[in-house]
Protein backbone atom coordinates (compact mmCIF):
# COMPACT_ATOMS: atom_id res chain seq x y z
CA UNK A 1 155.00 98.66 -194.38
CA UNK A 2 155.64 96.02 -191.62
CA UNK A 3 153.91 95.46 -188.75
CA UNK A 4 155.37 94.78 -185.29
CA UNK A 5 153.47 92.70 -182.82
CA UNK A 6 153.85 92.17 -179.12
CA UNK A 7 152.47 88.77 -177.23
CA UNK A 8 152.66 88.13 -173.57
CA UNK A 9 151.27 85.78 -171.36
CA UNK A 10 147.50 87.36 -170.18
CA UNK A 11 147.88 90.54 -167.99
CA UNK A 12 152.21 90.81 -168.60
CA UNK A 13 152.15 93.16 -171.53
CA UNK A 14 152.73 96.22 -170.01
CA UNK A 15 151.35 99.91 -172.31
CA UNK A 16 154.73 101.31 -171.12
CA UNK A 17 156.70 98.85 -173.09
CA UNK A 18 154.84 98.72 -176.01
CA UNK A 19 155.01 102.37 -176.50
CA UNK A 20 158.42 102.29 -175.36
CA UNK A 21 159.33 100.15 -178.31
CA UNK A 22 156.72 102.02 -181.06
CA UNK A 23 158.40 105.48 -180.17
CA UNK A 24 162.24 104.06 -180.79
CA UNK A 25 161.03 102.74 -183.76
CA UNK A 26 159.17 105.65 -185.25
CA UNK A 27 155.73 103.40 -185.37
CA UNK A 28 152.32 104.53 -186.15
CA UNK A 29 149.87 104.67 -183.26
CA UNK A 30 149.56 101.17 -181.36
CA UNK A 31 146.56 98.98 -181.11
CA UNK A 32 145.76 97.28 -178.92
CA UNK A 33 144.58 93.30 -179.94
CA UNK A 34 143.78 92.05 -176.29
CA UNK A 35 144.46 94.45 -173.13
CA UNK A 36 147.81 93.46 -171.41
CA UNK A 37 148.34 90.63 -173.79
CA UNK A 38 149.13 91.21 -177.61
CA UNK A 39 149.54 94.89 -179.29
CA UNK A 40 150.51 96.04 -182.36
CA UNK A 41 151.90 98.97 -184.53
CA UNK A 42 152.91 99.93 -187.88
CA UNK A 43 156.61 100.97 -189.09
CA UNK A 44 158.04 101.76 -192.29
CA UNK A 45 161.33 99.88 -192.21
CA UNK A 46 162.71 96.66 -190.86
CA UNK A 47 163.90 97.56 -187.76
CA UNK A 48 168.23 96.71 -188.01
CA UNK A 49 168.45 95.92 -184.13
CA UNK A 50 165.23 93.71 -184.09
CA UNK A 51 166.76 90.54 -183.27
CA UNK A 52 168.49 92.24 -180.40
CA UNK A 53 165.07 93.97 -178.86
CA UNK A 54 163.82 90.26 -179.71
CA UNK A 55 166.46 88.65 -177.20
CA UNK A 56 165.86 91.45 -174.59
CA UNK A 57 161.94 90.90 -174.97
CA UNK A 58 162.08 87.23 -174.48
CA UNK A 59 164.13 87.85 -171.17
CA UNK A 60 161.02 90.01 -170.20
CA UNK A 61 158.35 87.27 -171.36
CA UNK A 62 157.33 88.89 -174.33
CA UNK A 63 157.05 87.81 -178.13
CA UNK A 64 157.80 90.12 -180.80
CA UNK A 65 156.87 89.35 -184.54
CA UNK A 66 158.09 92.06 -187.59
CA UNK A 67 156.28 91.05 -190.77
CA UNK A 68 155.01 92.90 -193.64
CA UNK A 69 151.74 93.81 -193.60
CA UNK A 70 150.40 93.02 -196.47
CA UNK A 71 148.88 89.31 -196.88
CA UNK A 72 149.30 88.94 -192.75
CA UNK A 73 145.90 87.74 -192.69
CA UNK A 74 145.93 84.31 -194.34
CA UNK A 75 143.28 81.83 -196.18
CA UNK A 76 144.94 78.48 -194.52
CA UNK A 77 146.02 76.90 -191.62
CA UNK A 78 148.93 74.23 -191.52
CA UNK A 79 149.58 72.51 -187.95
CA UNK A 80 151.35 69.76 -186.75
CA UNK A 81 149.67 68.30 -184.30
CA UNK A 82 152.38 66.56 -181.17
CA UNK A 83 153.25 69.07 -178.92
CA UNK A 84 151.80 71.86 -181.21
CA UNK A 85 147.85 71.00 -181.03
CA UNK A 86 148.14 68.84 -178.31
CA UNK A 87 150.68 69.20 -175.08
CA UNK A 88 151.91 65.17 -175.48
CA UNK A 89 153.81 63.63 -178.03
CA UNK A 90 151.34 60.38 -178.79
CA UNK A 91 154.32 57.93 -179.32
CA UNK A 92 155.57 58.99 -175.66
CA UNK A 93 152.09 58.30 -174.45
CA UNK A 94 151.34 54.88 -175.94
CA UNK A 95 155.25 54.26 -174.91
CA UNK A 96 154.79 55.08 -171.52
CA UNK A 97 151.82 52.18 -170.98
CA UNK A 98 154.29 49.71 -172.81
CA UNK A 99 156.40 50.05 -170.53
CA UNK A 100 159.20 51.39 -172.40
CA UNK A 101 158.54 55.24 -172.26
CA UNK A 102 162.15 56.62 -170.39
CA UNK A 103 163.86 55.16 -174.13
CA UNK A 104 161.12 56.43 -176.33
CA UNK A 105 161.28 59.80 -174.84
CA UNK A 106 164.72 60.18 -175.60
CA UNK A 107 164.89 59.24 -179.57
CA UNK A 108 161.46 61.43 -179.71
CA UNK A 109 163.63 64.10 -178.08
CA UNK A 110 166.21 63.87 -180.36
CA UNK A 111 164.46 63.40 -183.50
CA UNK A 112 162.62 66.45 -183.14
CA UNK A 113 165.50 68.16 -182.34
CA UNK A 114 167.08 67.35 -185.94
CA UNK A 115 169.76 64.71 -184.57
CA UNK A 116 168.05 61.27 -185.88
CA UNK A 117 166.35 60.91 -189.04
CA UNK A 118 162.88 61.15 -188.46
CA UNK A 119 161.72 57.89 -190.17
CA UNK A 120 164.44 55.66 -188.84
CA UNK A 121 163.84 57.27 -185.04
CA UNK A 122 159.65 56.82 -185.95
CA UNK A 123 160.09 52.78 -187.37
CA UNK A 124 162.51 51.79 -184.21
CA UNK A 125 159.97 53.79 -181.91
CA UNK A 126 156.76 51.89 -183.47
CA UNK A 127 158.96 48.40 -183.03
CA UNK A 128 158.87 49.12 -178.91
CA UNK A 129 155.20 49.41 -179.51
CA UNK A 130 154.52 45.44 -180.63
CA UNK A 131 151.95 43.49 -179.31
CA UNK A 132 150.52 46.66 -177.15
CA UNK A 133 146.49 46.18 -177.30
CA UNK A 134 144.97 48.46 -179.90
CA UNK A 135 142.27 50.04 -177.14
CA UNK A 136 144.84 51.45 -175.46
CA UNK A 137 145.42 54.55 -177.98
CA UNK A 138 141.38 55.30 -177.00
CA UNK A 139 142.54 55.34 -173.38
CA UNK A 140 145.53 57.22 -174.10
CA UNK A 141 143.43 59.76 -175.79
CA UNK A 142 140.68 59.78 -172.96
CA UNK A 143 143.84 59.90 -170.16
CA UNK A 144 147.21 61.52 -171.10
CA UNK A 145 145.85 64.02 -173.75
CA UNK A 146 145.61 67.44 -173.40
CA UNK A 147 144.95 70.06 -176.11
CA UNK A 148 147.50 73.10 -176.54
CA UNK A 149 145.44 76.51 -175.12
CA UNK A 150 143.52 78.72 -178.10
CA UNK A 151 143.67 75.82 -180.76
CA UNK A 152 140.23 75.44 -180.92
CA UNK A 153 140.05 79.24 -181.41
CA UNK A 154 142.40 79.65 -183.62
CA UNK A 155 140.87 76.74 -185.96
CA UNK A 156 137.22 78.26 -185.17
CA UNK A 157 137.84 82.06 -185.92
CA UNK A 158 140.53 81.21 -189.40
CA UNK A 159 137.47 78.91 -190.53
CA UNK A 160 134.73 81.65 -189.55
CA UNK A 161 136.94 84.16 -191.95
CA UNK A 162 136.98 81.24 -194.83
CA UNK A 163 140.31 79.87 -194.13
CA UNK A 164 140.96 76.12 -195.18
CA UNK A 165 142.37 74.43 -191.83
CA UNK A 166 144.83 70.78 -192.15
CA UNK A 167 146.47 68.74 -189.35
CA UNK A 168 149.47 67.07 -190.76
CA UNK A 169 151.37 65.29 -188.06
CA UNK A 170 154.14 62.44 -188.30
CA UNK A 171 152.10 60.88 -185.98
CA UNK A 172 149.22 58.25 -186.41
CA UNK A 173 146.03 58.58 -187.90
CA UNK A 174 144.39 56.85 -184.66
CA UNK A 175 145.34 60.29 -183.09
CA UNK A 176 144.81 62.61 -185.67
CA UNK A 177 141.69 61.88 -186.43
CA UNK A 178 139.83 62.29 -183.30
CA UNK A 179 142.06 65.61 -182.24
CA UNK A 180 141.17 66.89 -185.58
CA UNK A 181 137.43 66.25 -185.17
CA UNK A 182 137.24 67.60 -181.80
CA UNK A 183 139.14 71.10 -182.62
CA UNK A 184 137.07 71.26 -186.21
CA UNK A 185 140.35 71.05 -188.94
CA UNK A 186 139.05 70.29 -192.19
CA UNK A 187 141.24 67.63 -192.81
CA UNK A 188 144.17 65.37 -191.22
CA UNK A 189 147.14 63.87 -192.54
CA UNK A 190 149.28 61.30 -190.25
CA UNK A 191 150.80 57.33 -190.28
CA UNK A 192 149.04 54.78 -189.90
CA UNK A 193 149.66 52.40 -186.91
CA UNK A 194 149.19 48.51 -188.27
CA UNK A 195 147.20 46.23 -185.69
CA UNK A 196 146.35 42.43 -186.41
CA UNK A 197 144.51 40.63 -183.90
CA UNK A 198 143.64 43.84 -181.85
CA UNK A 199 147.24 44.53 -181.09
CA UNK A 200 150.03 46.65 -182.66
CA UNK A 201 152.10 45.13 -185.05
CA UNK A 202 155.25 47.36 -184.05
CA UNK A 203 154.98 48.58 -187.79
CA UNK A 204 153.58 51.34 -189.86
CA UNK A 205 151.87 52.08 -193.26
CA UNK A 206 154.11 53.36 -195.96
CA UNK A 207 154.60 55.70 -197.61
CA UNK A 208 156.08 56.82 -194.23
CA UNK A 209 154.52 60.57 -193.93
CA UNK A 210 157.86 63.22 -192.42
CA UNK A 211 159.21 66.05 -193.48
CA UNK A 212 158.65 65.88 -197.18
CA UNK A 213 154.82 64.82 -196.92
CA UNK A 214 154.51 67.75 -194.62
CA UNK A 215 155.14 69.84 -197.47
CA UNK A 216 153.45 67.85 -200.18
CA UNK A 217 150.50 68.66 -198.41
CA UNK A 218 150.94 72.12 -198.00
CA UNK A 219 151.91 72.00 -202.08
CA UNK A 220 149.08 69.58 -203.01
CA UNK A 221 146.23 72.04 -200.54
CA UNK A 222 147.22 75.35 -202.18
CA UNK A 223 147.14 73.54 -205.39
CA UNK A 224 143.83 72.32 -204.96
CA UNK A 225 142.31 75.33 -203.29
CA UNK A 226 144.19 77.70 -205.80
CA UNK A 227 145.90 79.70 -203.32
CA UNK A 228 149.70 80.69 -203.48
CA UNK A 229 151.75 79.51 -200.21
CA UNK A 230 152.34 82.75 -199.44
CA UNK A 231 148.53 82.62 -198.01
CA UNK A 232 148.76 79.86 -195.85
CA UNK A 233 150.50 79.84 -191.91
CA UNK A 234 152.05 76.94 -190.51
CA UNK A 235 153.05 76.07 -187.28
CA UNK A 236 154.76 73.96 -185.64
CA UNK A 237 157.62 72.36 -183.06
CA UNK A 238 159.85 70.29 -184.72
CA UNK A 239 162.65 69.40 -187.30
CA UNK A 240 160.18 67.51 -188.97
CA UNK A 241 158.60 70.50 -189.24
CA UNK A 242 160.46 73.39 -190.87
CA UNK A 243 160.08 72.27 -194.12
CA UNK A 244 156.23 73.49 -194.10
CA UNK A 245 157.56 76.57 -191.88
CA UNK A 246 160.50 77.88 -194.34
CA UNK A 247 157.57 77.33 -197.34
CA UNK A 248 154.40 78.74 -195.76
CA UNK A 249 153.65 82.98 -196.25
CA UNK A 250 154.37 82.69 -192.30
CA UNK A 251 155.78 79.76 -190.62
CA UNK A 252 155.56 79.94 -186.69
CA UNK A 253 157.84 77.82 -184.50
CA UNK A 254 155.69 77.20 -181.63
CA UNK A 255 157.30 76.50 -178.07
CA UNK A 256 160.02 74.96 -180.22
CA UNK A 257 162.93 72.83 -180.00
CA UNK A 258 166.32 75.00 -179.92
CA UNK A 259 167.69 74.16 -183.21
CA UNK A 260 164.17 74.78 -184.92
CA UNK A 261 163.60 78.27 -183.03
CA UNK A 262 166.93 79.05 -184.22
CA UNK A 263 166.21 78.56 -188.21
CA UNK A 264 162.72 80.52 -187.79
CA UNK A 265 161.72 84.54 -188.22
CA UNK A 266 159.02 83.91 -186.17
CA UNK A 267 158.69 82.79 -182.85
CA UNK A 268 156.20 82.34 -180.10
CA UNK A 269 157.53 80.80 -176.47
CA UNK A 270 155.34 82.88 -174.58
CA UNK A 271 152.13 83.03 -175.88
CA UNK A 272 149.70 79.81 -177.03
CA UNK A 273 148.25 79.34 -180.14
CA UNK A 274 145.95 82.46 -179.54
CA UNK A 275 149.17 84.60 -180.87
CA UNK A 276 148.25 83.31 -184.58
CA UNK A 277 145.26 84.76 -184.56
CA UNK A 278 147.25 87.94 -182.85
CA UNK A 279 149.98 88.14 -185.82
CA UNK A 280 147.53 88.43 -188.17
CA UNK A 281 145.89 91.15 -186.63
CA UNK A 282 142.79 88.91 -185.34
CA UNK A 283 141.60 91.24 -181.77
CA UNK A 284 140.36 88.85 -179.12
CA UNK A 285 137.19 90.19 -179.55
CA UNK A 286 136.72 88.47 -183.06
CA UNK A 287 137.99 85.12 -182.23
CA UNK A 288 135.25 82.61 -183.28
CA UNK A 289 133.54 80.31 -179.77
């Protein structure tokens, strides 16, 4: 059996639609997972023309997810943090009081998009970054950070059901820490920004942590908590990124750049986070305070 789910922004999922769609496709009897915002239905098959309904739903505002249904519901929670967790891209922020923020913008831009290699874009970022006091990234988290709508839900209600929740960003640890504390992950994986002196050295820690350490960790947690990867969800943005997301049971390119939406089966650009909770079959009603 799959299961077929439909997320809109609050109040635009319209019953006519989503019963529109379950009668073409022969599905069982919809439920619905929060009134005009996220539905779902059973079918027997994978539907052939689904990437085509997919197109014609995005046009409309609407997400549509086809997975099986067995193992939806999953034990642990993967997320990268920049632009995912939070609506900024640190680097950009602590760029933008350098002074230097227009040029940092564009390599982030492009490095998440898969056309730099991330470590080589990250080290000549961090090098624009020397000499910038170290209190800044306190103000820069106080100031220009904002977190990503139903993250802290979606942390609270996977941990409530015994899910194991990690924050792996190729960001710093200065950041990670605090965002993870505040939305309640069990753990956080990032860089770590060197300072001497109470300034930035324009340098980082290494082992640099991209792409591969994103799934190390998801390897190394699973390992440790004895869980297949089929069992845990990732999400994320960028090409940093799809390494965890072609690995993890469900991999979710969130708001994503082009050329990572493109290499994804599942993909929310109209919903938040509140939709992971919704493709596993989480109603609003249970999601954890």
């Amino acid at each position: 059996m799959f299961t077929t789910t439909l997320i809109a922004a609050p109040g635009a999922l319209e019953p006519a639609l989503v019963e529109t769609l379950r009668s073409a496709w022969g599905g069982d009897a919809a439920v619905w997972l929060a009134p005009g915002e996220a539905a779902e239905f059973d079918i027997e098959m994978r539907p052939g023309n689904g990437e085509q309904v997919w197109q014609e739903l995005q046009a409309a505002g609407v997400d549509l997810v086809v997975q099986r249904s067995e193992g939806r519901r999953k034990s642990m929670l993967l997320a990268d943090m920049d632009s995912t967790m939070i609506g900024q891209e640190c680097i950009d922020e602590l760029a933008e009081v350098a002074g230097v923020g227009a040029h940092v913008r564009e390599i982030t831009a492009r490095a998440m998009n898969g056309e730099l290699d991330f470590e080589g874009a990250l080290l000549e970022r961090v090098a624009l970054l020397r000499d910038l006091p170290e209190h800044v990234i306190a103000e820069v988290l106080a100031q220009r950070i904002s977190y990503t709508p139903g993250g802290a839900a979606l942390v609270a209600t996977m941990r409530a059901h015994g899910a194991y929740t990690a924050l792996v960003s190729g960001g710093f640890t200065a950041f990670t820490g605090p965002v993870a504390a505040h939305l309640g992950f069990d753990e956080h994986r990032a860089n770590t920004l060197l300072a001497t002196g109470g300034r930035l050295t324009g340098d980082v820690a290494r082992p640099i942590l991209g792409r591969a350490a994103k799934v190390a960790a998801l390897e190394e947690i699973t390992a440790r908590l004895g869980i297949a990867k089929d069992a845990a969800i990732a999400v994320g943005d960028g090409a940093n990124d799809l390494g965890m997301l072609e690995r993890a049971g469900a991999g979710v390119a969130l708001h994503a750049k082009p050329s990572v939406a493109a290499q994804c089966d599942i993909r929310i650009n109209h919903g938040d986070l509140s939709a992971l909770l919704f493709i596993q079959g989480y109603r609003r009603a249970e999601f954890a305070a």
